[in-house]
Protein backbone atom coordinates (compact mmCIF):
# COMPACT_ATOMS: atom_id res chain seq x y z
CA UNK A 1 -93.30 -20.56 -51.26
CA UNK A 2 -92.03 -24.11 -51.27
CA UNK A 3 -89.78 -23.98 -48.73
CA UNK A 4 -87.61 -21.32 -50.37
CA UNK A 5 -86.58 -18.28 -48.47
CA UNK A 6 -88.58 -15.02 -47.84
CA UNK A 7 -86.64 -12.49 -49.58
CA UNK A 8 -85.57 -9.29 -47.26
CA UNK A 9 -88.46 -6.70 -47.77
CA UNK A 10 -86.82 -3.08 -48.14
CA UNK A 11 -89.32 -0.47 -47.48
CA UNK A 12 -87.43 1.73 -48.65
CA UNK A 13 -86.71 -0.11 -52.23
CA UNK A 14 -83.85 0.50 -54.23
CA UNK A 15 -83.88 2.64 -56.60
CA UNK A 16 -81.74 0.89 -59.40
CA UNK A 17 -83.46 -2.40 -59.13
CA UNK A 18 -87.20 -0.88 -58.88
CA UNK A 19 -86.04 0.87 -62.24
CA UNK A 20 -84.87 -2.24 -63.93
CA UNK A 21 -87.86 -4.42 -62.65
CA UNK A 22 -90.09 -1.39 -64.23
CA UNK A 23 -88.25 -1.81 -67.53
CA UNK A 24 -88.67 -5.48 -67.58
CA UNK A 25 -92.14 -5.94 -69.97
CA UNK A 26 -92.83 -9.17 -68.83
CA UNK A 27 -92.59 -7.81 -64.88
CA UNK A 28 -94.95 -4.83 -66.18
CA UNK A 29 -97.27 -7.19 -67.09
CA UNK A 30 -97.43 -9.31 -64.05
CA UNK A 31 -98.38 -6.18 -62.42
CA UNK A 32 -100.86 -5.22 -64.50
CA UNK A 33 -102.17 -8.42 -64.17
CA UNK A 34 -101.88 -8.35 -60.31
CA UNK A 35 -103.37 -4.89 -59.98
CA UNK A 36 -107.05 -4.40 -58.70
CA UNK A 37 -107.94 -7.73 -58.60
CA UNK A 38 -110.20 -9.04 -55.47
CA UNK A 39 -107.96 -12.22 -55.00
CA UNK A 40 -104.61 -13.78 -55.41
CA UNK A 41 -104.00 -15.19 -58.51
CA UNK A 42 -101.81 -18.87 -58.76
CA UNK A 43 -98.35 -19.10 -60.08
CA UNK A 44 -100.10 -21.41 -62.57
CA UNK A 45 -102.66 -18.87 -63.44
CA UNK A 46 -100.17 -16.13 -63.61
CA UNK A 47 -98.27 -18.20 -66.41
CA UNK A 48 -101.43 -18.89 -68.34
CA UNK A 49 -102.30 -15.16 -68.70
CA UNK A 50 -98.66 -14.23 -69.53
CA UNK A 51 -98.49 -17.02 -71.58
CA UNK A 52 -101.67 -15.45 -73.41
CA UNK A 53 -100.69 -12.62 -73.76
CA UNK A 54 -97.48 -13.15 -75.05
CA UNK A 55 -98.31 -16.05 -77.52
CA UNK A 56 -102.00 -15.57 -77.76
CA UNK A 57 -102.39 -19.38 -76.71
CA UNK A 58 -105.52 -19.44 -74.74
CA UNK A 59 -105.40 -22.13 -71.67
CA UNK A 60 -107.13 -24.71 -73.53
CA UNK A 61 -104.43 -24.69 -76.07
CA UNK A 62 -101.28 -24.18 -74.06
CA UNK A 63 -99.42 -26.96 -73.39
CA UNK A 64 -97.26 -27.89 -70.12
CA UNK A 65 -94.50 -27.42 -72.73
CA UNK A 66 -95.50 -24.36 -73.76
CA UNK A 67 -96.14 -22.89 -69.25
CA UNK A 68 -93.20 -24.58 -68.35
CA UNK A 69 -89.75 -21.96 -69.04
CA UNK A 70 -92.86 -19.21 -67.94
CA UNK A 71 -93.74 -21.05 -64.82
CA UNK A 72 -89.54 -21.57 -64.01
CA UNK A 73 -89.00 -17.39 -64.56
CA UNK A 74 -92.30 -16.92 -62.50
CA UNK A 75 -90.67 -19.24 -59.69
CA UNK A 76 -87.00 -18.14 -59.62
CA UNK A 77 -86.41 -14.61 -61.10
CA UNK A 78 -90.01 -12.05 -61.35
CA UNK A 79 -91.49 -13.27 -58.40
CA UNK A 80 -88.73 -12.75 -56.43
CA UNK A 81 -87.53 -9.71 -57.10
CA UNK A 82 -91.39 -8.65 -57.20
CA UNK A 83 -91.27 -9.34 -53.74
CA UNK A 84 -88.05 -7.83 -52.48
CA UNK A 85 -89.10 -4.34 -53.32
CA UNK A 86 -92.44 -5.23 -51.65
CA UNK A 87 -94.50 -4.98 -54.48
CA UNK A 88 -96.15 -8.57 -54.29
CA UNK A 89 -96.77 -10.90 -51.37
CA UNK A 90 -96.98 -14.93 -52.13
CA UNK A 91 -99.11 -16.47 -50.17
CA UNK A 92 -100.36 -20.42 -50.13
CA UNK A 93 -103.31 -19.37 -52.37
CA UNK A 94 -101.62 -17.56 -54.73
CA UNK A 95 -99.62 -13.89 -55.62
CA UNK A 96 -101.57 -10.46 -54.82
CA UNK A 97 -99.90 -6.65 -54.86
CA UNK A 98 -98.92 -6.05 -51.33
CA UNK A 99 -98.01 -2.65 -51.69
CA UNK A 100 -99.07 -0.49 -55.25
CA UNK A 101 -96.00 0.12 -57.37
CA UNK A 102 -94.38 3.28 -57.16
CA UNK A 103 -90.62 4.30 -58.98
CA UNK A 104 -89.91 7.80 -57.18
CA UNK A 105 -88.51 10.00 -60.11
CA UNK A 106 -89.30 14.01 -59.93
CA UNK A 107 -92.23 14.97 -61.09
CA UNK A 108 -92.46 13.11 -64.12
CA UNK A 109 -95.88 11.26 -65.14
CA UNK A 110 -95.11 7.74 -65.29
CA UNK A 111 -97.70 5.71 -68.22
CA UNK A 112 -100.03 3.17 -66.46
CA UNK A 113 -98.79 -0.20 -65.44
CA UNK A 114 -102.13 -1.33 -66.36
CA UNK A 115 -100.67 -0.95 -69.95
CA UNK A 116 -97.44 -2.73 -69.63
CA UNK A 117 -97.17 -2.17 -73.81
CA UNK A 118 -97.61 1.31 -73.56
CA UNK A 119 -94.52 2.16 -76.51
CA UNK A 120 -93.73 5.13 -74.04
CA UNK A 121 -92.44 2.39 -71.27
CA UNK A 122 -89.34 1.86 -72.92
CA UNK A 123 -87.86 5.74 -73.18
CA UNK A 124 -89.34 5.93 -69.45
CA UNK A 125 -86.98 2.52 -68.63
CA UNK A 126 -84.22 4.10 -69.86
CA UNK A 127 -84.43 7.21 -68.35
CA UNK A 128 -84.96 5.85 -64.61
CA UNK A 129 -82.15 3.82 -64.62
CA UNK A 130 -80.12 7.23 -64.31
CA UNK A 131 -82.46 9.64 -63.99
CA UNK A 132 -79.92 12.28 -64.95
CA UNK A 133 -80.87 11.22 -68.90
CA UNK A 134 -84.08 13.02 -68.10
CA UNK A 135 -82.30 16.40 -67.89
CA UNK A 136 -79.92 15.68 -71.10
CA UNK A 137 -83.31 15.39 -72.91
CA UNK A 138 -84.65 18.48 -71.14
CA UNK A 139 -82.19 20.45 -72.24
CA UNK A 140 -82.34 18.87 -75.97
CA UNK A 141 -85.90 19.71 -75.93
CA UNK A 142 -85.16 23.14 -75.12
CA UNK A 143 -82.32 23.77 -77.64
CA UNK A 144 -84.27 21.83 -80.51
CA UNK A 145 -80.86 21.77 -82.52
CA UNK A 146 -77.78 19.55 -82.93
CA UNK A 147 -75.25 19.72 -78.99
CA UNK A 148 -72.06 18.99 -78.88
CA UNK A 149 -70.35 16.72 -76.28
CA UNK A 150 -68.48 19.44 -74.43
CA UNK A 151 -71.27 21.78 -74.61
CA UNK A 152 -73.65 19.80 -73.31
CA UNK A 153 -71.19 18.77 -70.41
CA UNK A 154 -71.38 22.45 -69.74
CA UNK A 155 -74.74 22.83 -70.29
CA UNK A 156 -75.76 19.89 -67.68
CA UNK A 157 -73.51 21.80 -65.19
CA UNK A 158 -75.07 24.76 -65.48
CA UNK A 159 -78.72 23.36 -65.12
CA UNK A 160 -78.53 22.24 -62.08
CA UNK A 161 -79.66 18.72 -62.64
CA UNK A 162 -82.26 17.43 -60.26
CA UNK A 163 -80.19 14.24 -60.38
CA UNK A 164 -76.58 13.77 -59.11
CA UNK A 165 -73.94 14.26 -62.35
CA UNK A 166 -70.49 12.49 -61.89
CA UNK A 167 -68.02 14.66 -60.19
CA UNK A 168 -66.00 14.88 -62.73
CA UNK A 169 -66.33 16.29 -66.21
CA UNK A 170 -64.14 13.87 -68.07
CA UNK A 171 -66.11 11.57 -66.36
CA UNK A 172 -69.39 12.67 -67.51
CA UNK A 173 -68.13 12.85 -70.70
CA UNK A 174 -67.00 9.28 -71.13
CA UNK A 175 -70.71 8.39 -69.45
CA UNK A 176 -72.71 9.92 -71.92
CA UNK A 177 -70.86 9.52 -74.95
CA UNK A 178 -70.37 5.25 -74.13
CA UNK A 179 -73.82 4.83 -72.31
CA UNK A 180 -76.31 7.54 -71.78
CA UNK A 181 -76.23 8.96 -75.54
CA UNK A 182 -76.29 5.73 -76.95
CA UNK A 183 -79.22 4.64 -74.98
CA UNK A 184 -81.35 7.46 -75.35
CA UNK A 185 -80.26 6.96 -78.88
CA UNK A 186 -81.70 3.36 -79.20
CA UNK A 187 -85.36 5.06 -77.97
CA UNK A 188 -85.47 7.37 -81.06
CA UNK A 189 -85.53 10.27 -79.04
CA UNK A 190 -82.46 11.82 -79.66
CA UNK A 191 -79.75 10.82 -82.62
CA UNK A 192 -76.70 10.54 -81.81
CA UNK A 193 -73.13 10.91 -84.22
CA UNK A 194 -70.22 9.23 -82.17
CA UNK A 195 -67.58 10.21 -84.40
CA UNK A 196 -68.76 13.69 -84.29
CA UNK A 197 -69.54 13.47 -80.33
CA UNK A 198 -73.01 15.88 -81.71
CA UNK A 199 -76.48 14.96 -80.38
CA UNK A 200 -79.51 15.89 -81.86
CA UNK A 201 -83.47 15.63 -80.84
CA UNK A 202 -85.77 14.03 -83.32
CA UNK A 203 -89.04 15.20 -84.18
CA UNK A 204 -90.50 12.41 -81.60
CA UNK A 205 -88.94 14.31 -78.39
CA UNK A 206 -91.54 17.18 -78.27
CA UNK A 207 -94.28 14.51 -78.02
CA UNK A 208 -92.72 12.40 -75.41
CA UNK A 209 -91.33 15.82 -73.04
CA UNK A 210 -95.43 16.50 -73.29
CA UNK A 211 -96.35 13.23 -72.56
CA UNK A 212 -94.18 12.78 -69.45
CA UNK A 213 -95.06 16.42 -68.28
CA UNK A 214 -91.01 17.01 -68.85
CA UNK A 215 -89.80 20.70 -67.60
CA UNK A 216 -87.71 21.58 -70.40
């Protein structure tokens, strides 16, 4: 590693940053890249294949120019943090998965890291970074009609959400209609009308509940 120091390996993992390293595409494909392969691959190598399949330059056409900010977010930001959650291991001749990648969230089926653009990664993202967005679309997938804010406050309560709510409703309230709503928005899952504080599922929700074996 150059000198530069291990990071602290948690077993355990944390939840939030496993989540966020999931939802990072360029980290998905590292893994991808990294997974059932019979040795360690270089930092250099690593670049070359991202920088492939990112750019479509093959490595005779790459330049150092071209590796180079690749090569620098390799060094300083994925492979670190790939390590950390003791996912990777760098060793002198190169980077290999030390332990297989695993995001604990219910029962859901996760799409294969060995398709890092899978379009289904980025709804997954945004639900694990509070997994409680799983059981607002539950429940949307259930009603199949337009929610209000308050009601689905209520509703959420009354579900028993596998994940923790906020204590508060007021609280809850605020979350989903500045953050959660929005985001799940932004997937084209849901629609969402601030003004009117109403959320609605779109047609692509069915599909994706299926796909991720959702209990609605």
């Amino acid at each position: 590693m150059d000198g530069a120091p291990r990071p602290r390996r948690d077993e355990d993992g944390d939840h939030l940053v496993r989540s966020s390293i999931i939802g990072d595409l360029r980290q998905r494909r590292i893994l991808s890249l990294l997974l059932d392969r019979d040795r360690p691959l270089t930092e250099r190598e690593l670049g070359l294949r991202l920088l492939e399949r990112e750019r479509g330059l093959t490595s005779a056409d790459a330049t150092e120019a071209d590796l180079d900010p690749i090569r620098v977010d390799l060094h300083h930001r994925c492979l670190p943090q790939l390590e950390a959650v003791g996912w990777i291991e760098r060793r002198p001749d190169g980077v290999v998965i030390d332990k297989r990648p695993s995001v604990e969230f219910a029962a859901l089926s996760l799409p294969d890291l060995r398709t890092p653009e899978d379009p289904a990664w980025d709804a997954v993202s945004t639900l694990l970074v509070r997994p409680y967005r799983a059981d607002v679309l539950a429940l949307l997938a259930d009603r199949g009609r337009d929610t209000g804010l308050p009601e689905l406050v209520t509703a959420l309560r009354e579900r028993h959400a596998a994940s923790p709510l906020p204590d508060d409703d007021r609280d809850l309230r605020v979350s989903l209609h500045h953050v959660d709503l929005p985001k799940l928005a932004s997937t084209g899952l849901v629609a969402y009308d601030p003004p009117a504080r109403t959320v609605t599922p779109t047609p692509r929700l069915p599909t994706f509940a299926a796909r991720i074996d959702l209990e609605v």
